[in-house]
C-alpha atoms as a PDB file:
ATOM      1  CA  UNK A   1      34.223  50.151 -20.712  1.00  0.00           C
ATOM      2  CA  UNK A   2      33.778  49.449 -16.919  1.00  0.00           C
ATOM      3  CA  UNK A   3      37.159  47.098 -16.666  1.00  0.00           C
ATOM      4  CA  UNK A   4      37.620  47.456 -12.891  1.00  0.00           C
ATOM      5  CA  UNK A   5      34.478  45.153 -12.743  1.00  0.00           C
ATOM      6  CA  UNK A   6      35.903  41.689 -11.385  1.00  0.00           C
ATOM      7  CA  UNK A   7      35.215  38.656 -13.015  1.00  0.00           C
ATOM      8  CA  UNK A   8      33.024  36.809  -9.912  1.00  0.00           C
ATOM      9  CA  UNK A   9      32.733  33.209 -10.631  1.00  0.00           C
ATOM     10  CA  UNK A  10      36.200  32.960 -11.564  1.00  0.00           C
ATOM     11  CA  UNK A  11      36.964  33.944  -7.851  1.00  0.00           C
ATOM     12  CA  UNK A  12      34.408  31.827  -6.767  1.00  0.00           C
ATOM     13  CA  UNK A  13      35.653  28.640  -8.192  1.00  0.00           C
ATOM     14  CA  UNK A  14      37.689  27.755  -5.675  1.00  0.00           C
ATOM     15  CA  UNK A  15      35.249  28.210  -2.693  1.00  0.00           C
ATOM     16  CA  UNK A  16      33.066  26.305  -5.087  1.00  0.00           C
ATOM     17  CA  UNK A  17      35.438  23.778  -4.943  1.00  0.00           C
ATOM     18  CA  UNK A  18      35.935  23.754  -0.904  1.00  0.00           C
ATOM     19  CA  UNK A  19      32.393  24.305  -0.081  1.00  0.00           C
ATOM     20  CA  UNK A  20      31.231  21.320  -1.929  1.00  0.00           C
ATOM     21  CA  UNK A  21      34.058  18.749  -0.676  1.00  0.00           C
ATOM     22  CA  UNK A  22      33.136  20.156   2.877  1.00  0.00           C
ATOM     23  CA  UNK A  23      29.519  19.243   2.533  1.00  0.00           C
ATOM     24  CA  UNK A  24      30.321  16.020   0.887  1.00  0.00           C
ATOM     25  CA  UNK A  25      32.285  15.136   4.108  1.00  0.00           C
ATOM     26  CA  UNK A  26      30.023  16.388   6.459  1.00  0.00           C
ATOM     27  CA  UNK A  27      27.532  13.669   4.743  1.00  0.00           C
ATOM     28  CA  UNK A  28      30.270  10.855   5.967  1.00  0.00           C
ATOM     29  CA  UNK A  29      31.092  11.990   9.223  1.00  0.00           C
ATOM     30  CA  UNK A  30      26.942  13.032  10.026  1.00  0.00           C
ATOM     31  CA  UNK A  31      24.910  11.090   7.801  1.00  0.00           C
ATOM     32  CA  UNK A  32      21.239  12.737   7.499  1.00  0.00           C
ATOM     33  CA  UNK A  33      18.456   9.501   6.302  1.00  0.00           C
ATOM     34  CA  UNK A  34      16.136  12.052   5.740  1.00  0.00           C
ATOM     35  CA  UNK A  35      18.317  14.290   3.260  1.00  0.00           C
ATOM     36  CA  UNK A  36      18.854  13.565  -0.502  1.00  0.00           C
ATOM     37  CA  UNK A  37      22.368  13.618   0.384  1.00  0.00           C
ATOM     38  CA  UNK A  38      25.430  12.805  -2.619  1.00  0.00           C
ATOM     39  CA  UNK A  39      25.705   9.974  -5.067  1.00  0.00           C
ATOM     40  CA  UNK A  40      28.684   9.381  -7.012  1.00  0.00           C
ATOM     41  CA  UNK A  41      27.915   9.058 -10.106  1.00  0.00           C
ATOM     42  CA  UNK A  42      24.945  12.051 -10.291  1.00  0.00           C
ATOM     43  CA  UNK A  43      27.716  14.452  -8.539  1.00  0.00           C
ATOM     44  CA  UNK A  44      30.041  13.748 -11.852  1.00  0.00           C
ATOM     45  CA  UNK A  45      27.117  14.667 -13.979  1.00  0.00           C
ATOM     46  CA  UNK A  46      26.505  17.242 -11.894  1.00  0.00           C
ATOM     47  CA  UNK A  47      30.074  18.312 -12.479  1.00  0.00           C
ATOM     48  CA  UNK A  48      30.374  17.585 -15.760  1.00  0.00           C
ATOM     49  CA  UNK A  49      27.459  19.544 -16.935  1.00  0.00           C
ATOM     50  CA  UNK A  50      28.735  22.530 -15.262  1.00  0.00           C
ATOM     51  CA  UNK A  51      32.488  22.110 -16.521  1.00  0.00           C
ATOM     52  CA  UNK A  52      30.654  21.683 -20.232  1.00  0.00           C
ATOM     53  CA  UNK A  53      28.539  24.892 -19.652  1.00  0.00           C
ATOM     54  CA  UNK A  54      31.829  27.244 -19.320  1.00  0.00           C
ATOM     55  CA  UNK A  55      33.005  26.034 -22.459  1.00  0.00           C
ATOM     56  CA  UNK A  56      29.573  26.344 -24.350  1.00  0.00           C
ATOM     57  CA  UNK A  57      29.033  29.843 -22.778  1.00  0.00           C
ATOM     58  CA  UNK A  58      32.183  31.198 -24.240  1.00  0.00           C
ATOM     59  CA  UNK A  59      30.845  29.865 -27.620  1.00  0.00           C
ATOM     60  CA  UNK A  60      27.213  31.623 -26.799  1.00  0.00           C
ATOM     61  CA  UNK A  61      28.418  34.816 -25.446  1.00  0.00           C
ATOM     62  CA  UNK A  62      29.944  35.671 -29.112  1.00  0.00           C
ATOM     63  CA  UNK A  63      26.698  36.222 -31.090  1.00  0.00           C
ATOM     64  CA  UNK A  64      24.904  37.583 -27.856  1.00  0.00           C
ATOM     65  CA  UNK A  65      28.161  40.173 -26.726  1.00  0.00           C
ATOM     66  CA  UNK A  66      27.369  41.598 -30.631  1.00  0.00           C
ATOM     67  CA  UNK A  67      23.489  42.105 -30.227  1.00  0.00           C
ATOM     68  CA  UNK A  68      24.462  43.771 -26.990  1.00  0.00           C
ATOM     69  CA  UNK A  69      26.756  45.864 -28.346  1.00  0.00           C
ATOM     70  CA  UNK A  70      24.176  47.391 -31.090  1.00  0.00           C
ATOM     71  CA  UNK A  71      21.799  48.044 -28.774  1.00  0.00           C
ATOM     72  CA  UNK A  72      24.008  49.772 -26.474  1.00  0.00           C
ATOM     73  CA  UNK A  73      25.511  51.699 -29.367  1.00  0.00           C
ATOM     74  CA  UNK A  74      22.395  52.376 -30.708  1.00  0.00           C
ATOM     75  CA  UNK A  75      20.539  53.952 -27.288  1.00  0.00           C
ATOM     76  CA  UNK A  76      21.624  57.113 -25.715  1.00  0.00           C
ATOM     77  CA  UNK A  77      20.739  56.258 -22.831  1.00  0.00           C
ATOM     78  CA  UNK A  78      24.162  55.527 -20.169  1.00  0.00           C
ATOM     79  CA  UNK A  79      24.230  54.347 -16.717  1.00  0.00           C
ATOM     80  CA  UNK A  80      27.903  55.235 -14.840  1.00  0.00           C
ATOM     81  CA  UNK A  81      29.439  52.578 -13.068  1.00  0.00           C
ATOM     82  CA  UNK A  82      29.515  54.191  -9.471  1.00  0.00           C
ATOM     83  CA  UNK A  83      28.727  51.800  -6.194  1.00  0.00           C
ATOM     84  CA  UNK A  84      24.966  53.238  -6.342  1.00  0.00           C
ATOM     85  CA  UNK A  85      23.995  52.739  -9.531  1.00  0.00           C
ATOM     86  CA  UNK A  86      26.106  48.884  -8.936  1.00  0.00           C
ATOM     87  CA  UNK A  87      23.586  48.335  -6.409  1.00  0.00           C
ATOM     88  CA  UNK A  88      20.569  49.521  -8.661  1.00  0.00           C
ATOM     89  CA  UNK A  89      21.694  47.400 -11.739  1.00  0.00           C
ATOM     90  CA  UNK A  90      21.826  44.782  -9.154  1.00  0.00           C
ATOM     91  CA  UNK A  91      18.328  44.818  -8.567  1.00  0.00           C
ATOM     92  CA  UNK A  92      16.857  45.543 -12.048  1.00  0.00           C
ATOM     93  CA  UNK A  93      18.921  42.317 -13.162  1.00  0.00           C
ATOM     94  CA  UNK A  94      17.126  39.746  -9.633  1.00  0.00           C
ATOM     95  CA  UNK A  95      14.114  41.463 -11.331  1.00  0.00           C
ATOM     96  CA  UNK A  96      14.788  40.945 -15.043  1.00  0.00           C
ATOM     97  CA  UNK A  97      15.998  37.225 -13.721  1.00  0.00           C
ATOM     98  CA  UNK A  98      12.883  35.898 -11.787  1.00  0.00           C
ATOM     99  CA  UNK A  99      11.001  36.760 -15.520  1.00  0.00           C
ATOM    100  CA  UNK A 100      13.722  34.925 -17.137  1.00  0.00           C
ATOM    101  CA  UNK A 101      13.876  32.069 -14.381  1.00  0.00           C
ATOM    102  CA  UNK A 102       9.872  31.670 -14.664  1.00  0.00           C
ATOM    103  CA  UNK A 103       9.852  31.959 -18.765  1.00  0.00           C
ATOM    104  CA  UNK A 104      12.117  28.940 -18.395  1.00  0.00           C
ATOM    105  CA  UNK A 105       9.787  26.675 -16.937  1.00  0.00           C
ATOM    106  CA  UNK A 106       6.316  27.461 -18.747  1.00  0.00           C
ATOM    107  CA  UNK A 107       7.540  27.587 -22.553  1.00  0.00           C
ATOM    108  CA  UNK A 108       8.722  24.242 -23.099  1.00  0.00           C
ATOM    109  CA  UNK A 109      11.395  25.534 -25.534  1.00  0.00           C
ATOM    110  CA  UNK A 110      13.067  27.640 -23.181  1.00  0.00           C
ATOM    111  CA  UNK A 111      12.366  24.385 -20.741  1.00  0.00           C
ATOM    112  CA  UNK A 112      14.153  21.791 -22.783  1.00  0.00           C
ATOM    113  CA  UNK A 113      17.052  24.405 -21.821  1.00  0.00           C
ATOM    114  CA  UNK A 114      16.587  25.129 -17.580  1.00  0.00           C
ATOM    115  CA  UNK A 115      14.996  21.103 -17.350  1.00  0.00           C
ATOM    116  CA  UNK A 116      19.271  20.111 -16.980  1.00  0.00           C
ATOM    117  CA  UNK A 117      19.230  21.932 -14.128  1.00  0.00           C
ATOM    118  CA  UNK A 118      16.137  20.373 -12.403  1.00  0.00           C
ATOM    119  CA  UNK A 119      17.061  16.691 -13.662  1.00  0.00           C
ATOM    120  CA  UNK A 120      18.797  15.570 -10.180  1.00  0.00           C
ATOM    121  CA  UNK A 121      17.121  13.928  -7.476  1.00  0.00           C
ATOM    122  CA  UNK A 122      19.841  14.833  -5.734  1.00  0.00           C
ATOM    123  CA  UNK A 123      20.091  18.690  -3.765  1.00  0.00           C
ATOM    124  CA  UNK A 124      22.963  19.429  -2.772  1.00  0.00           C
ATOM    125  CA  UNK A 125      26.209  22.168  -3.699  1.00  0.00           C
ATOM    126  CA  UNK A 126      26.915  19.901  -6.696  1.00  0.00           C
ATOM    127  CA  UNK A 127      23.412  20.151  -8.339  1.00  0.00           C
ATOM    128  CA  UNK A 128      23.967  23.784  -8.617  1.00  0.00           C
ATOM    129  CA  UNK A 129      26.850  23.014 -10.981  1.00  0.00           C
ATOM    130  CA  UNK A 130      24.623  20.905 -12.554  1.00  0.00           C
ATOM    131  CA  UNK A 131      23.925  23.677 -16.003  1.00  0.00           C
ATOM    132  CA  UNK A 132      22.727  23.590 -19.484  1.00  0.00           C
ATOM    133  CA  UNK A 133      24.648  24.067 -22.526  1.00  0.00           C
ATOM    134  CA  UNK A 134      22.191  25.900 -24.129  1.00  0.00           C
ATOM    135  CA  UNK A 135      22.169  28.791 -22.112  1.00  0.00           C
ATOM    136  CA  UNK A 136      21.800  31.341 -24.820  1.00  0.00           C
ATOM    137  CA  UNK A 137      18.007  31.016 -24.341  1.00  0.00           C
ATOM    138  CA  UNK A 138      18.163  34.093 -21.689  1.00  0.00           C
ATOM    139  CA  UNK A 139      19.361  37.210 -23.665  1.00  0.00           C
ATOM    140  CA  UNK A 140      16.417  38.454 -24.835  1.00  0.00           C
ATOM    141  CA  UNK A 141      15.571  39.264 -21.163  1.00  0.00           C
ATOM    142  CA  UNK A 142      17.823  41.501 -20.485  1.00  0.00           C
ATOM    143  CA  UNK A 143      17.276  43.428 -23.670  1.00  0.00           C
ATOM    144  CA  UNK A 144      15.673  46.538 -21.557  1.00  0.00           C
ATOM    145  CA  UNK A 145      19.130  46.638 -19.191  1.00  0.00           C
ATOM    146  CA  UNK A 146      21.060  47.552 -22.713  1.00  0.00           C
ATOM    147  CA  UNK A 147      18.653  49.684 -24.030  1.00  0.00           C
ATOM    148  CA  UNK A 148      18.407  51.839 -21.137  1.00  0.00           C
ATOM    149  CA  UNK A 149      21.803  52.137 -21.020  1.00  0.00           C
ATOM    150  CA  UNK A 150      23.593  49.722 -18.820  1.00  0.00           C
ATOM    151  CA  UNK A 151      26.787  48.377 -20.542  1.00  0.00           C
ATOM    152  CA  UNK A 152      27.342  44.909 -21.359  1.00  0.00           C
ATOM    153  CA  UNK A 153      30.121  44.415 -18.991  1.00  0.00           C
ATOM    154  CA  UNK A 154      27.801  45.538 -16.038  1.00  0.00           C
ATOM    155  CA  UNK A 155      25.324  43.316 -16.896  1.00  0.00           C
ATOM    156  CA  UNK A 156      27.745  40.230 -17.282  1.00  0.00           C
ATOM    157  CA  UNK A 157      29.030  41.141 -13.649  1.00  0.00           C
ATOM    158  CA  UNK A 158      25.363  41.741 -12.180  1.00  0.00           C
ATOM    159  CA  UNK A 159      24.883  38.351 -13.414  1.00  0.00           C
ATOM    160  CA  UNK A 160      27.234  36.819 -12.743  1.00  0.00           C
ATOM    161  CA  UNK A 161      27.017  37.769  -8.962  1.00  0.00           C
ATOM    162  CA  UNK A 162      23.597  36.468  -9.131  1.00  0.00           C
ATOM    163  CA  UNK A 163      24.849  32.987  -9.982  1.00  0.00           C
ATOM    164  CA  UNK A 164      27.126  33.174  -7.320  1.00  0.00           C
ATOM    165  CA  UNK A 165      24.805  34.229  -4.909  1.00  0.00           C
ATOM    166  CA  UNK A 166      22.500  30.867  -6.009  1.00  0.00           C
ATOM    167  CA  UNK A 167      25.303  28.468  -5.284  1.00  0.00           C
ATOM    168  CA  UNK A 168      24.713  28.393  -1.807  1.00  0.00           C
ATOM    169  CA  UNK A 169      21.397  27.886  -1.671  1.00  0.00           C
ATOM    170  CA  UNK A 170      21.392  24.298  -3.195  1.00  0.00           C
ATOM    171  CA  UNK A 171      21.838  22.678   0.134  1.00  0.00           C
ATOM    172  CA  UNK A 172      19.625  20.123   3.011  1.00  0.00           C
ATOM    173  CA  UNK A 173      22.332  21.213   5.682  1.00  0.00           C
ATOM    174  CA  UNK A 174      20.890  24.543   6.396  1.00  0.00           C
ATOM    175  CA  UNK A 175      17.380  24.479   7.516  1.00  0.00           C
ATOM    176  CA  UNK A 176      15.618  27.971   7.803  1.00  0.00           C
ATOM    177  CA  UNK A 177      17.074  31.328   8.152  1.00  0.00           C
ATOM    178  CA  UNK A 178      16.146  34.343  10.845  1.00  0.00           C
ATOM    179  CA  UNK A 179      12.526  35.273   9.280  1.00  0.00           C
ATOM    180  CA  UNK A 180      13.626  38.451   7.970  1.00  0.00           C
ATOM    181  CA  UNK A 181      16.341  36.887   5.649  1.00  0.00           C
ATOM    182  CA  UNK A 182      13.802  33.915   5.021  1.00  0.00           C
ATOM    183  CA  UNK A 183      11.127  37.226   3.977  1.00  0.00           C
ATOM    184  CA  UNK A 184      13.477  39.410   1.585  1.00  0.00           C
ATOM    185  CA  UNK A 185      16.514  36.745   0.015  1.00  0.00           C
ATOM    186  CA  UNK A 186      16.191  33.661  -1.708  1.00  0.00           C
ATOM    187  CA  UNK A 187      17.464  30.482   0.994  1.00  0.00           C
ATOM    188  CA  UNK A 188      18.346  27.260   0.827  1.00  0.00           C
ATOM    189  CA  UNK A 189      14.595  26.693   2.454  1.00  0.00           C
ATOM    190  CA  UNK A 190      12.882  28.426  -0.848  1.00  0.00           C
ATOM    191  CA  UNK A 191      15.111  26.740  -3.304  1.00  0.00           C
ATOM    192  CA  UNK A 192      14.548  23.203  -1.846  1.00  0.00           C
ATOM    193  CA  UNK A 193      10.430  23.945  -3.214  1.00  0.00           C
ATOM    194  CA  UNK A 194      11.530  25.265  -5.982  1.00  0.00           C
ATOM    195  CA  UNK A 195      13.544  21.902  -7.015  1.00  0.00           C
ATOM    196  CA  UNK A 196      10.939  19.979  -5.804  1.00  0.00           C
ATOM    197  CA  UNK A 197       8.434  17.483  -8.052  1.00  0.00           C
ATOM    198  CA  UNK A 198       5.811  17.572  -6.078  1.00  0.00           C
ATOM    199  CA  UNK A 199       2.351  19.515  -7.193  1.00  0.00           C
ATOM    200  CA  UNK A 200       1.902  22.112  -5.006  1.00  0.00           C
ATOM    201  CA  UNK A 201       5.462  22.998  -5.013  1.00  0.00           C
ATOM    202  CA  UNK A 202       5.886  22.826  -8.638  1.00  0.00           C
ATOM    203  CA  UNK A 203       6.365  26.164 -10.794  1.00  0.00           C
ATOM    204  CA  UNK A 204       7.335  28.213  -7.414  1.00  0.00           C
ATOM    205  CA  UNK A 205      10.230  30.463  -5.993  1.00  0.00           C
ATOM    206  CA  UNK A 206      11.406  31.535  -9.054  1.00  0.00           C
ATOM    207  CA  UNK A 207      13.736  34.149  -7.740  1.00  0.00           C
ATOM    208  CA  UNK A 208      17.590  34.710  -7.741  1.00  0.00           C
ATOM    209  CA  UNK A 209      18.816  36.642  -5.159  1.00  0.00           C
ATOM    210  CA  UNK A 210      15.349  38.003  -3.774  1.00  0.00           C
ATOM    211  CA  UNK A 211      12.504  36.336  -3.221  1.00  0.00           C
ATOM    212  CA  UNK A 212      10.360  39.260  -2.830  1.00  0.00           C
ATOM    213  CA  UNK A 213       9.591  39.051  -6.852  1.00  0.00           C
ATOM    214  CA  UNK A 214       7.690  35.646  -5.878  1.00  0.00           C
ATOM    215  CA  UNK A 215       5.762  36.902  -3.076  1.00  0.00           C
ATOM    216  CA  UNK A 216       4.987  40.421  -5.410  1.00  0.00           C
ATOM    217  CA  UNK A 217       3.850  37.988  -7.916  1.00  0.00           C
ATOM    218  CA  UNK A 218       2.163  35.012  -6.258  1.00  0.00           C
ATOM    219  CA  UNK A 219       4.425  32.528  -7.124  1.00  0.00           C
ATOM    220  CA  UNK A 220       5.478  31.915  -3.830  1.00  0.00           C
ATOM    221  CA  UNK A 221       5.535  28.990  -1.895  1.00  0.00           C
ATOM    222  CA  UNK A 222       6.924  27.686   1.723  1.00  0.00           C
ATOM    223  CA  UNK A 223       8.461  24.937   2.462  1.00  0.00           C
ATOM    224  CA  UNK A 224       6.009  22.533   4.555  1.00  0.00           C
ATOM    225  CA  UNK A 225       6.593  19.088   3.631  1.00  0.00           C
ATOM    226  CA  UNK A 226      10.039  17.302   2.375  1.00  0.00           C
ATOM    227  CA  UNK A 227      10.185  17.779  -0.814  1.00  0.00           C
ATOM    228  CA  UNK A 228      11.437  14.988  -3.607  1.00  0.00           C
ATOM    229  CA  UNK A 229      13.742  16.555  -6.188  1.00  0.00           C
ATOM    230  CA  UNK A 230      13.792  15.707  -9.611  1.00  0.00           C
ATOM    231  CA  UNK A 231      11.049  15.685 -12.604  1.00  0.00           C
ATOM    232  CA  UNK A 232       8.045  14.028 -12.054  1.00  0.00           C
ATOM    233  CA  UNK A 233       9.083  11.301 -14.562  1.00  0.00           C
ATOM    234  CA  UNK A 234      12.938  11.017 -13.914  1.00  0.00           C
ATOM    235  CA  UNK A 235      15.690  10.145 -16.738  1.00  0.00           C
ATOM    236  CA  UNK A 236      17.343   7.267 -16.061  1.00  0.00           C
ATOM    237  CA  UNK A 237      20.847   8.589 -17.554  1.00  0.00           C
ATOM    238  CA  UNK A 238      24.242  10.143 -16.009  1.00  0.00           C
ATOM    239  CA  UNK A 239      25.411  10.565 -19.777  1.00  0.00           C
ATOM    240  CA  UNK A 240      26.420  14.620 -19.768  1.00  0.00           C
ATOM    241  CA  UNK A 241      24.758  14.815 -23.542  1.00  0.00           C
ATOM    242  CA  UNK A 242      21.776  12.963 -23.075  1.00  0.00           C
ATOM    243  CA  UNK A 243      21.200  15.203 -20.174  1.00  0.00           C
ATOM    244  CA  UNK A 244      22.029  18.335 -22.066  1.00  0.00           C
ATOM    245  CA  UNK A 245      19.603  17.625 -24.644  1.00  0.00           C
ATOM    246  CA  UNK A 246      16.861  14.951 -23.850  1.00  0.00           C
ATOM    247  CA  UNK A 247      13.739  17.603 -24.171  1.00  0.00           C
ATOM    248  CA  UNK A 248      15.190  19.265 -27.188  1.00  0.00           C
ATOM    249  CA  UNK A 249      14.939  15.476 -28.311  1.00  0.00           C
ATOM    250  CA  UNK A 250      11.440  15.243 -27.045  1.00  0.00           C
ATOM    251  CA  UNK A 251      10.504  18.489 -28.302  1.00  0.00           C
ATOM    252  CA  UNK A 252      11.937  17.377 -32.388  1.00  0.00           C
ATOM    253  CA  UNK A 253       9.455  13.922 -31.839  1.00  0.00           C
ATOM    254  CA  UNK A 254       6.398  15.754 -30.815  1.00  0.00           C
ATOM    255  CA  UNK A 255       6.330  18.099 -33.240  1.00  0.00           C
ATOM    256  CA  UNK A 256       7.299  15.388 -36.042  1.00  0.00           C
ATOM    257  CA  UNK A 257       3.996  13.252 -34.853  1.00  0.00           C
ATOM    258  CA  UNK A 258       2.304  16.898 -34.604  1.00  0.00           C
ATOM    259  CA  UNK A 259      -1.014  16.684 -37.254  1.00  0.00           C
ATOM    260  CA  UNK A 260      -0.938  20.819 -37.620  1.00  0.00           C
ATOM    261  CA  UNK A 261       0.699  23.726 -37.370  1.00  0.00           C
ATOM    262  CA  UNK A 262      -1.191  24.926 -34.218  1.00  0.00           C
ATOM    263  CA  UNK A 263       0.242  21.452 -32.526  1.00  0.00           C
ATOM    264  CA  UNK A 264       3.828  21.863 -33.784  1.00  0.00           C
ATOM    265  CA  UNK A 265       3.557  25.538 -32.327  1.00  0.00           C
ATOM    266  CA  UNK A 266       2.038  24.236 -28.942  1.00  0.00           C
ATOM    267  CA  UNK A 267       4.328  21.738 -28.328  1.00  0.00           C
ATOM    268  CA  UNK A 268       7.335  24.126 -28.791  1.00  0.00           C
ATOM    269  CA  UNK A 269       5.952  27.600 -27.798  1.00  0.00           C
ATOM    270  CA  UNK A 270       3.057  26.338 -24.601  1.00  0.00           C
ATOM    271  CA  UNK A 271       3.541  24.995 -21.513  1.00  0.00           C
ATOM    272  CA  UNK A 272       6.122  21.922 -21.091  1.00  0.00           C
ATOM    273  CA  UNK A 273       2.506  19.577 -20.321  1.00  0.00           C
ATOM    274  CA  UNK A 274       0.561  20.910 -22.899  1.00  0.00           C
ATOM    275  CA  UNK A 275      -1.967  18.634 -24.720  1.00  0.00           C
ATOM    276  CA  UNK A 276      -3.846  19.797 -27.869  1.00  0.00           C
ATOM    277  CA  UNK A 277      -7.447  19.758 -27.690  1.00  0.00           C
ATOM    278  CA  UNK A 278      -9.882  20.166 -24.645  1.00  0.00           C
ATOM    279  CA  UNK A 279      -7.943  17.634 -22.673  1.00  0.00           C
ATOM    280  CA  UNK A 280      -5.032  20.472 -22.380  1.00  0.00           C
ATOM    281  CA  UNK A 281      -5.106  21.565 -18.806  1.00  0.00           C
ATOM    282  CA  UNK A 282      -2.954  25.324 -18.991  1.00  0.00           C
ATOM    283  CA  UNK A 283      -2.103  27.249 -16.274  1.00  0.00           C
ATOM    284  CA  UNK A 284      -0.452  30.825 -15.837  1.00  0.00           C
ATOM    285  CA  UNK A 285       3.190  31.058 -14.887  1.00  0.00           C
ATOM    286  CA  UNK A 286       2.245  31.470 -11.139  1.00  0.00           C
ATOM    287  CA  UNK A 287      -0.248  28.142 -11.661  1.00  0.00           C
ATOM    288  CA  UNK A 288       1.030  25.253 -10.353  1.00  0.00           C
ATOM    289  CA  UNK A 289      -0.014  23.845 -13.234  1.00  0.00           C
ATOM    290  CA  UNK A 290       1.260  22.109 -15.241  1.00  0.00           C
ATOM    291  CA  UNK A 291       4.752  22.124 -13.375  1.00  0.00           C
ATOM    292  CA  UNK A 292       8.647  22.310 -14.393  1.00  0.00           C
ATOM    293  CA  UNK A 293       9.009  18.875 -13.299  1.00  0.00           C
ATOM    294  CA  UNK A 294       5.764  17.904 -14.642  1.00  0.00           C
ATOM    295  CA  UNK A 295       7.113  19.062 -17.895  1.00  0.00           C
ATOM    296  CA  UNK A 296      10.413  17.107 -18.942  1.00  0.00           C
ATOM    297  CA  UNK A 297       9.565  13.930 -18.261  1.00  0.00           C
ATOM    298  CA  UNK A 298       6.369  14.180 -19.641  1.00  0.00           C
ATOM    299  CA  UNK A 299       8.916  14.525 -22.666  1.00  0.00           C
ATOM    300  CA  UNK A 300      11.198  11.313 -22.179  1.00  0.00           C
END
C-alpha cells in the first residue's frame, strides 16, 4: 500500500481558498469590461457544487475503491511506487483523462454528469469548484491503470494532482503563456475554448494537464476570438440540485416521449444533440459537432 502518497487537494484547499479571494479582489481594485469576471450568487453555486461533490465522492469512491481492488488483486501485473514510475503513472492517467474528459461530452449520459461543470457563464477560479455529484461516471476509464498493475492509491494521487493542476487554469487574468508552455500543458488560454459555447470552439481542448493529447488527436483548438462561457441554451437556476441534475432530468423526459427502443438508446447512449431520424446531424468526438454546450441545454 503506497501510504507515503500525500493526499493533494487536501493541501490545496487552502491556496484554493487564497487564490480565489485574490482574484476576486483583483476584479474590484482592476475591473476588466471585457472579462466574464465574478457574480455573487453563481460563485456560491459555484462553491456549493464543489463543497457537495466532496461529500458525494466519499459516498462514490466505496463501490468504485472495491472494483479496484479486484482487479488489482486479480492481475499480476505491479508497478513500484518509485519517483520514475510516479512520473510515468502521471502521464498514462493525462492520457487515460483526455478519453475520459472527451467521453464526457459526446455520450449524453456521461454529459448529464460533466454539463455541471460547463453550466457557468462565468470563468473564473470559482467555476473550477463548480463539480458534479455524480462523478462516479469516470471509473471505467481507468480500468487499464489497475489491470496493469498500478495500485489504487497511485491512481487516486495521479488524479488527484491532475485536478489540482486544472484549478488554475479557470482564469481571464492570465492571457497566453511562453509558446512552449502554451505547445505541451494545458493554460488558462486552452481552457477558456474549451468552456466556451460558441461552434467552432465547442467539443475542443479536452486535456488535463497536457494538451498534446488534443493536438495528437485533432481536437485542438486556439483561442482567436472571446469566447462566451456557458451552454448554448443557459439554465436560468443557482439552485445546487437543479444544477446537479437538470440533464439527468432531461435525459428521464426524452426517453419517456421516446416511440422505440433505438430512440430511448439514442437519447441516453449518442451524442448530447442527437435527433432520431435523418434530421440527426452526428459528429465524431473531435467534430465540433454537435457541441458540449450545444448539448445540455438542448436538454432544459
Amino acid at each position: 500500500m503506497p501510504s507515503n502518497l500525500p493526499d493533494v487537494v487536501l493541501w490545496s484547499i487552502p491556496a484554493f481558498v487564497l487564490l480565489t479571494v485574490l482574484e476576486m479582489v483583483s476584479y474590484r481594485l482592476h475591473p476588466d469590461e471585457d472579462a466574464a469576471g465574478y457574480e455573487a450568487r453563481d460563485a456560491a453555486t459555484s462553491i456549493s457544487m464543489g463543497l457537495g461533490s466532496l461529500g458525494f465522492d466519499l459516498l462514490w469512491k466505496i463501490p468504485v475503491v472495491a472494483v479496484y481492488a479486484a482487479v488489482y488483486e486479480l492481475t499480476p501485473l505491479r508497478v513500484p511506487v518509485l519517483w520514475w514510475t510516479v512520473l510515468l503513472m502521471l502521464l498514462a492517467q493525462d492520457f487515460f483523462y483526455y478519453w475520459s474528459h472527451r467521453g464526457h461530452h459526446v455520450i449524453r449520459v456521461l454529459w448529464a454528469c460533466h454539463v455541471v461543470h460547463h453550466s457557468s457563464r462565468k470563468f473564473n477560479l470559482s467555476t473550477a469548484l463548480r463539480q458534479p455529484w455524480t462523478g462516479f461516471t469516470s471509473w471505467p476509464f481507468y480500468l487499464p491503470l489497475i489491470a496493469c498493475g498500478v495500485h489504487p492509491a497511485a491512481l487516486a494521487f495521479c488524479s488527484s494532482v491532475n485536478l489540482v493542476y486544472q484549478f488554475w487554469i479557470h482564469t481571464e487574468r492570465i492571457d497566453r503563456l511562453p509558446r512552449p508552455f502554451e505547445f505541451l500543458f494545458n493554460t488558462p488560454s486552452h481552457h477558456r475554448v474549451h468552456h466556451a459555447s460558441q461552434g467552432g470552439y465547442l467539443d475542443r481542448n479536452f486535456g488535463g494537464i497536457l494538451i498534446v493529447w488534443d493536438r495528437l488527436f485533432r481536437s485542438f483548438a486556439a483561442e482567436t476570438e472571446r469566447p462566451v462561457y456557458g451552454l448554448t441554451k443557459n439554465i436560468s437556476t443557482y439552485n445546487p440540485l437543479r444544477v446537479a441534475t437538470h440533464e439527468y432530468v432531461a435525459i428521464v423526459r426524452d426517453v419517456r416521449a421516446a416511440s422505440s427502443w433505438h430512440e430511448r438508446a439514442g437519447r441516453m447512449f449518442r451524442g448530447p444533440g442527437w435527433q432520431p431520424g435523418p434530421a440527426a446531424v452526428q459528429g465524431s468526438a473531435g467534430d465540433a459537432v454537435p457541441g458540449p454546450a450545444a448539448a445540455a441545454e438542448r436538454t432544459a
